[in-house]
PDB file of N, CA and C in Angstrom:
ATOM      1  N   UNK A   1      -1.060 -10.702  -7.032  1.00  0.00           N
ATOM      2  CA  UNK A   1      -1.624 -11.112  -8.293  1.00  0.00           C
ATOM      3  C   UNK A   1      -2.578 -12.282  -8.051  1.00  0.00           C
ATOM      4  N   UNK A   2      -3.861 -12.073  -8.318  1.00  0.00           N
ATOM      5  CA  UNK A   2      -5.161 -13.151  -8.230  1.00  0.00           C
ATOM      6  C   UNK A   2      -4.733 -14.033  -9.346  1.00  0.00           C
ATOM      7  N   UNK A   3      -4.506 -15.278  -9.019  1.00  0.00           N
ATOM      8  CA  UNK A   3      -4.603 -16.522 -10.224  1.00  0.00           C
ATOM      9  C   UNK A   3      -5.913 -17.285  -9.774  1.00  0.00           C
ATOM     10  N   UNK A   4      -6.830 -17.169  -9.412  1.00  0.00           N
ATOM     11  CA  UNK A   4      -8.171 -17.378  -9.440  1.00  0.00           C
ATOM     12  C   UNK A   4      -8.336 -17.831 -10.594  1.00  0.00           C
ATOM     13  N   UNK A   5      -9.502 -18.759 -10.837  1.00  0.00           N
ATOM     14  CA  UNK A   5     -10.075 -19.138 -11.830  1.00  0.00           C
ATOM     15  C   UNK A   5      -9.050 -19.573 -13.738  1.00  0.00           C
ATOM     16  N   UNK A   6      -7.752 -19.306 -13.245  1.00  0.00           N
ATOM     17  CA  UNK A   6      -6.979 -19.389 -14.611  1.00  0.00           C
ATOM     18  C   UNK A   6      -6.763 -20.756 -15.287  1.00  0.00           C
ATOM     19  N   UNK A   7      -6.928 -21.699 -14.191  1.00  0.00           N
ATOM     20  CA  UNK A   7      -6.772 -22.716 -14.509  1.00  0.00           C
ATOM     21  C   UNK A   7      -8.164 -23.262 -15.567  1.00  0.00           C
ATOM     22  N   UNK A   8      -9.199 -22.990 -15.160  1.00  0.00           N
ATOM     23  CA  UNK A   8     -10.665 -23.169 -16.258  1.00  0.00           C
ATOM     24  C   UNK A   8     -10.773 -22.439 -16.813  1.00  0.00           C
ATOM     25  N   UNK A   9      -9.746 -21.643 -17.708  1.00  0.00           N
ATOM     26  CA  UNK A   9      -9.605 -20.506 -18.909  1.00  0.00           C
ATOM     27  C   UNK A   9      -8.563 -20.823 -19.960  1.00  0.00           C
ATOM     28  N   UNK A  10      -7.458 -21.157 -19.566  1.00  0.00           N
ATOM     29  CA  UNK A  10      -5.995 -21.459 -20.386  1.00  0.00           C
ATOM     30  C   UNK A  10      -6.345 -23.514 -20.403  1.00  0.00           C
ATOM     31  N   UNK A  11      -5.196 -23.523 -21.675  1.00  0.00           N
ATOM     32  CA  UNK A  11      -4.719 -25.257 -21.450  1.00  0.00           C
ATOM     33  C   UNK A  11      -3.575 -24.986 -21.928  1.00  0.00           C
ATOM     34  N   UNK A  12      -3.065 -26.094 -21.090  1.00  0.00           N
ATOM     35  CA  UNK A  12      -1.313 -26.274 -21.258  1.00  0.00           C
ATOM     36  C   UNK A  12      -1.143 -27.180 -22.519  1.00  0.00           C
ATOM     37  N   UNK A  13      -0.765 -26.536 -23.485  1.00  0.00           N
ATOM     38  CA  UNK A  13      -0.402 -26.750 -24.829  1.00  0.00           C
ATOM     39  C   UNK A  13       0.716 -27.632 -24.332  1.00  0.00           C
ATOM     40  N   UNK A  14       1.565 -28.009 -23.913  1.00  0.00           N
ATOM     41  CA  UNK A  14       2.605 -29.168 -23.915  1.00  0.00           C
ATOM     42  C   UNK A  14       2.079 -30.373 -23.987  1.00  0.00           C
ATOM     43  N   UNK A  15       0.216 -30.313 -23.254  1.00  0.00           N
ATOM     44  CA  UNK A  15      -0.312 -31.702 -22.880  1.00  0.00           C
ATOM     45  C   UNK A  15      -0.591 -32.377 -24.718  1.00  0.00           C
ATOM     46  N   UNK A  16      -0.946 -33.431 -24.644  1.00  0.00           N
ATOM     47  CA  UNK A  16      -1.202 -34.122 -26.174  1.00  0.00           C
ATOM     48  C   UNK A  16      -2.261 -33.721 -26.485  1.00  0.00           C
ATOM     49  N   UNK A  17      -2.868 -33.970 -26.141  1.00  0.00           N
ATOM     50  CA  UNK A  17      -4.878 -33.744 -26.287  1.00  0.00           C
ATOM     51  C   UNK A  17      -4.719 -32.145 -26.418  1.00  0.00           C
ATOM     52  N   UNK A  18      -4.354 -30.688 -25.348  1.00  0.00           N
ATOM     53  CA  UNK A  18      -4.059 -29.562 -26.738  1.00  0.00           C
ATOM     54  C   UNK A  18      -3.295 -29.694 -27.545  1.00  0.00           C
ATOM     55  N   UNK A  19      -2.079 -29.919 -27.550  1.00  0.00           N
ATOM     56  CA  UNK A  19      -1.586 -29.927 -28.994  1.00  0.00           C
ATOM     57  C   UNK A  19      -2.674 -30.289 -30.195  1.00  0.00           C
ATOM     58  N   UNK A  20      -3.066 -31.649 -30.180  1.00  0.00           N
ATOM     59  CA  UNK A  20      -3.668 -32.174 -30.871  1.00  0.00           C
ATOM     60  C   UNK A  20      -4.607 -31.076 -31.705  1.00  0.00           C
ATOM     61  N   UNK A  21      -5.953 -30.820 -30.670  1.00  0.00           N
ATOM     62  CA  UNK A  21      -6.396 -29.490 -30.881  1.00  0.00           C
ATOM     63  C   UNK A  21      -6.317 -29.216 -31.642  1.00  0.00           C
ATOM     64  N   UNK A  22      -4.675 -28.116 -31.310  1.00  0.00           N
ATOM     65  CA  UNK A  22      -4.307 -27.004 -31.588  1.00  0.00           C
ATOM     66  C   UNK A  22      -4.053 -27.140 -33.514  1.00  0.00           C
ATOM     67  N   UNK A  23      -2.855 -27.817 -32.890  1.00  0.00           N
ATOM     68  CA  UNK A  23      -2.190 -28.364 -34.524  1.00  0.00           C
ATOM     69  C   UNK A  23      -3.017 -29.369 -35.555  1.00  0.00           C
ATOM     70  N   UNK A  24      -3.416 -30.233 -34.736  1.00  0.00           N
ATOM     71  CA  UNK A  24      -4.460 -31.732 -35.330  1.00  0.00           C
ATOM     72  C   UNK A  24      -5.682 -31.414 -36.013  1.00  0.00           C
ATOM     73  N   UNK A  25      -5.878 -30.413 -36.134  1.00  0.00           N
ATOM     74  CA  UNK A  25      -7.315 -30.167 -37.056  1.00  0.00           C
ATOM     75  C   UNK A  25      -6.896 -29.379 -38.291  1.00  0.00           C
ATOM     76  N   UNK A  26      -8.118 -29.802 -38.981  1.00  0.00           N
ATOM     77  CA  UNK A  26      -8.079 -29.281 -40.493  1.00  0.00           C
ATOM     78  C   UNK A  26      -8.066 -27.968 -40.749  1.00  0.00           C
ATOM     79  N   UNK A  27      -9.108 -27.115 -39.232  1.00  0.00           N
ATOM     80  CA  UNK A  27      -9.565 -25.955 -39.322  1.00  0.00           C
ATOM     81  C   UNK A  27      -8.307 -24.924 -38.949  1.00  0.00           C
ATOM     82  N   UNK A  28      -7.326 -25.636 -38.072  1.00  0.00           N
ATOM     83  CA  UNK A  28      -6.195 -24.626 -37.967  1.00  0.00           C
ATOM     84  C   UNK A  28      -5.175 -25.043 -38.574  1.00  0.00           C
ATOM     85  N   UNK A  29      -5.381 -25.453 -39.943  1.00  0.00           N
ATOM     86  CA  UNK A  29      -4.030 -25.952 -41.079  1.00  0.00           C
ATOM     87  C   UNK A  29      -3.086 -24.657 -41.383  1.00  0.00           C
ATOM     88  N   UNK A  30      -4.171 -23.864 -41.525  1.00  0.00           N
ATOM     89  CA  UNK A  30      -2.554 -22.399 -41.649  1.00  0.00           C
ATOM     90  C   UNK A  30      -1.621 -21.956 -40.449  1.00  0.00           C
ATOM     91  N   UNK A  31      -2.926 -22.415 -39.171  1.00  0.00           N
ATOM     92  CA  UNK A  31      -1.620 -21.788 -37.945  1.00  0.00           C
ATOM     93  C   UNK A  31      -0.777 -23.098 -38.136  1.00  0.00           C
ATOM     94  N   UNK A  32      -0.870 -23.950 -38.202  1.00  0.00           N
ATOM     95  CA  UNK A  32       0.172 -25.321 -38.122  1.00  0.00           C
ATOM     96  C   UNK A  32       1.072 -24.937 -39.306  1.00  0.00           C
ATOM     97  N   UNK A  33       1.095 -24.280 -40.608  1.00  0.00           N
ATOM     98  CA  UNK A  33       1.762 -24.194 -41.769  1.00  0.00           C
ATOM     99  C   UNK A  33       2.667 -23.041 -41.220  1.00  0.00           C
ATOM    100  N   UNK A  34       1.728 -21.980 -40.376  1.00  0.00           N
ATOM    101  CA  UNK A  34       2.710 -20.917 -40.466  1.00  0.00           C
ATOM    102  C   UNK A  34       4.002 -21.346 -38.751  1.00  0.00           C
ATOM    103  N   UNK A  35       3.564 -22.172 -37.932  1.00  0.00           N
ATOM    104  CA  UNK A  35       4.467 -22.788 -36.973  1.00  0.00           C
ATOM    105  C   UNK A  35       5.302 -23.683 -37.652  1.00  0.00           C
ATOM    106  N   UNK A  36       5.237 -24.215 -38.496  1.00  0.00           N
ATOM    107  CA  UNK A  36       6.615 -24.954 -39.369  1.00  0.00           C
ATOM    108  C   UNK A  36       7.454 -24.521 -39.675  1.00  0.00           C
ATOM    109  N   UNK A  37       6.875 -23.135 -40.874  1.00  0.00           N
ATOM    110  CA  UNK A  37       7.798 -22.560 -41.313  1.00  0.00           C
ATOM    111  C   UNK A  37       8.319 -21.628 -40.556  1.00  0.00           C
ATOM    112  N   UNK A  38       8.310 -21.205 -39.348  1.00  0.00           N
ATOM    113  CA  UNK A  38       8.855 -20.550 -38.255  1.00  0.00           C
ATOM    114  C   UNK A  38       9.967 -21.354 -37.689  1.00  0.00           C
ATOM    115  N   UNK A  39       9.460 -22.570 -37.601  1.00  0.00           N
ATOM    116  CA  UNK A  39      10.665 -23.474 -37.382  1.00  0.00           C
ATOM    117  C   UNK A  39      11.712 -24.093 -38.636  1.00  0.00           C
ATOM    118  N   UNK A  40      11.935 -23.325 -39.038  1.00  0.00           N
ATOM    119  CA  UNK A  40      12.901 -23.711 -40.347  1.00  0.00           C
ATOM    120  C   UNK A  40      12.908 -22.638 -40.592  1.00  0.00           C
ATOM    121  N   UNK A  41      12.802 -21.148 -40.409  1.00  0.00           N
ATOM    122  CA  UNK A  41      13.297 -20.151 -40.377  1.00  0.00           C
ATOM    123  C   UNK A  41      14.070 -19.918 -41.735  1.00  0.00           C
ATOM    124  N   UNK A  42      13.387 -20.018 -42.823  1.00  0.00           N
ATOM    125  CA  UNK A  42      13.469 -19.839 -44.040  1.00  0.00           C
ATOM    126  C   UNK A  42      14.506 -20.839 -44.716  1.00  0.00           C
ATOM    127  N   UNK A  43      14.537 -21.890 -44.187  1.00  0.00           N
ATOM    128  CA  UNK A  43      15.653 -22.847 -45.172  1.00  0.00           C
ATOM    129  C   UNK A  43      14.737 -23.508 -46.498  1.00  0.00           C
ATOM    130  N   UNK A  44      13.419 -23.390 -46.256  1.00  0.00           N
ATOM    131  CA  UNK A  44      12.179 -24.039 -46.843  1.00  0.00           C
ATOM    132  C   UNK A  44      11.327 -23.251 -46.776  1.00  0.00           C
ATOM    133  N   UNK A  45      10.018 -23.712 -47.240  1.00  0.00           N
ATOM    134  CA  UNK A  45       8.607 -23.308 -46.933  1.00  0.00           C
ATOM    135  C   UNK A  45       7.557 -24.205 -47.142  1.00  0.00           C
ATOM    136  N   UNK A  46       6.768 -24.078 -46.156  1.00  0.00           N
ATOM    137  CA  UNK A  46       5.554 -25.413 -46.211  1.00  0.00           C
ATOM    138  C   UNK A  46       4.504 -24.846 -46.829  1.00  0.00           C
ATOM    139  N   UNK A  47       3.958 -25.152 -47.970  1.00  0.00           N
ATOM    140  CA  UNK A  47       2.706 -24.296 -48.430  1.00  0.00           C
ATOM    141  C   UNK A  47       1.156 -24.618 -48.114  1.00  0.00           C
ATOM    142  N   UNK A  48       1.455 -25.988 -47.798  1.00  0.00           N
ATOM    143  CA  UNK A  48       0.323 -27.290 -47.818  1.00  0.00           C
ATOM    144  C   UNK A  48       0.575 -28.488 -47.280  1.00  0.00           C
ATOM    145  N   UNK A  49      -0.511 -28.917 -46.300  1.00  0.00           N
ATOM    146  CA  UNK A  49       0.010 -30.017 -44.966  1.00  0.00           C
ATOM    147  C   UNK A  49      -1.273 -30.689 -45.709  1.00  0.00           C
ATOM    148  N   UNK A  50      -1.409 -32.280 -45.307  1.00  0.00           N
ATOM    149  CA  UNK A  50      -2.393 -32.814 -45.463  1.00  0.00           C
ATOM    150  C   UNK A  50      -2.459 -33.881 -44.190  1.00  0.00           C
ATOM    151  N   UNK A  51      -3.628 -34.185 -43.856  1.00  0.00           N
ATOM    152  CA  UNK A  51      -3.643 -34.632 -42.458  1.00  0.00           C
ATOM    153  C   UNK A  51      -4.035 -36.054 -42.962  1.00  0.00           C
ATOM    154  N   UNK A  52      -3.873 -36.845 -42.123  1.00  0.00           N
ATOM    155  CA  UNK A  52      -4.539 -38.315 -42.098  1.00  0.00           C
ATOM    156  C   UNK A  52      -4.386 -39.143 -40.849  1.00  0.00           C
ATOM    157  N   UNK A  53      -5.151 -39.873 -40.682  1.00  0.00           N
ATOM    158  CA  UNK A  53      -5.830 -40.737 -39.465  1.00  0.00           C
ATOM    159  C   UNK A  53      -4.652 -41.313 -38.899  1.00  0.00           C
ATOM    160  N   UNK A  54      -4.181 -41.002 -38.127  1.00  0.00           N
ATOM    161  CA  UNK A  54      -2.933 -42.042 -37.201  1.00  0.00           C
ATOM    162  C   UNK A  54      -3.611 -43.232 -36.073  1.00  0.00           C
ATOM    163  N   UNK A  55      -4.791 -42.679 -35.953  1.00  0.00           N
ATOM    164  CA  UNK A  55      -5.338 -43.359 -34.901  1.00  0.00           C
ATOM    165  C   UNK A  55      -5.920 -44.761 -35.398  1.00  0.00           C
ATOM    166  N   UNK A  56      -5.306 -45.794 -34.486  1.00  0.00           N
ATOM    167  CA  UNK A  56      -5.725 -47.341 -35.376  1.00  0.00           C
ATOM    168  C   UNK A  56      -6.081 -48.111 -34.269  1.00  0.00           C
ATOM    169  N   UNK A  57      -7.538 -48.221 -34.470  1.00  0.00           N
ATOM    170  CA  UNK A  57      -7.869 -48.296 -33.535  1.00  0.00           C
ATOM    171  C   UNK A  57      -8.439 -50.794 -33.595  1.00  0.00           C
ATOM    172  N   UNK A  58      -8.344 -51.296 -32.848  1.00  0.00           N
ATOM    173  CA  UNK A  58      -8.427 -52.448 -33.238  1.00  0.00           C
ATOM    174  C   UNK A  58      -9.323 -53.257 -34.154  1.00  0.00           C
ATOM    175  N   UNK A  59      -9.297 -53.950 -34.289  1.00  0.00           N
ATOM    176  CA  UNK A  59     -10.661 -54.504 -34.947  1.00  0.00           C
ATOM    177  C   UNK A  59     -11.519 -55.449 -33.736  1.00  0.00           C
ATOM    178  N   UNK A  60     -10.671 -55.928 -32.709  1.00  0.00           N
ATOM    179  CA  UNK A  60     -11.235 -57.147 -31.764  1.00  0.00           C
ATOM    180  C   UNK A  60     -10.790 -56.220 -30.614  1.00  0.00           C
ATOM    181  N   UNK A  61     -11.961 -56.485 -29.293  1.00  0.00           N
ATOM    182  CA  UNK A  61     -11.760 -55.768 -27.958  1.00  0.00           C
ATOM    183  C   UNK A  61      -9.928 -55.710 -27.834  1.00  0.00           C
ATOM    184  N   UNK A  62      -9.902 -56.835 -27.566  1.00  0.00           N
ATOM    185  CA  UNK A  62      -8.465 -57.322 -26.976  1.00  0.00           C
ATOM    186  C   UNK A  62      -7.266 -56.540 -27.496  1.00  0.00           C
ATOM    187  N   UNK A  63      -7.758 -55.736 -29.369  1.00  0.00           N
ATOM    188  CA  UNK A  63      -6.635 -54.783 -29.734  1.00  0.00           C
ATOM    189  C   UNK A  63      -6.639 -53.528 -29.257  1.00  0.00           C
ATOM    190  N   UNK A  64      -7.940 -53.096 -28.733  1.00  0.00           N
ATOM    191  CA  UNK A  64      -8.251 -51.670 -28.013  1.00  0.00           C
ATOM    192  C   UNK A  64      -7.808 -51.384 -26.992  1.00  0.00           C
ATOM    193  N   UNK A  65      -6.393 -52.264 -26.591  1.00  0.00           N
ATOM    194  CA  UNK A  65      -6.197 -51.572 -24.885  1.00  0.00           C
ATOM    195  C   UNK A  65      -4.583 -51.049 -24.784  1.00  0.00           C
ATOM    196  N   UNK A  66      -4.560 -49.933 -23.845  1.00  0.00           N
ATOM    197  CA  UNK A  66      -3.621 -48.960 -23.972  1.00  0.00           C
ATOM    198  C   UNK A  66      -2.185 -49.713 -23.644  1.00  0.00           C
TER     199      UNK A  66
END
């Protein structure tokens, strides 16, 4: 089996930055709605997610560091 080139085709969704992606955008709000309610396997239902800025980023250099 050739695994050639697979690595510059796929991303490992475990990493943050895909997740983020994946789930973190506005544009894939239904796949993120319909992975919730997969995970709660009908005790609930999510109809509507709303996203907002987690990222806080400093006001002075000195707050910008990791």
């Amino acid at each position: 089996m050739c695994t050639e080139g697979i690595i510059d085709r796929y991303v490992n969704f475990y990493t943050d930055f895909a997740f983020k992606k994946l789930f973190g955008t506005e544009m894939n709000k239904d796949l993120l709605i319909s992975f919730l309610n997969a995970l709660l396997h009908g005790r609930e239902e999510i109809q509507d997610i709303t996203y907002l800025n987690t990222e806080h980023l400093g006001t002075q250099e000195y707050d910008r560091r990791a």
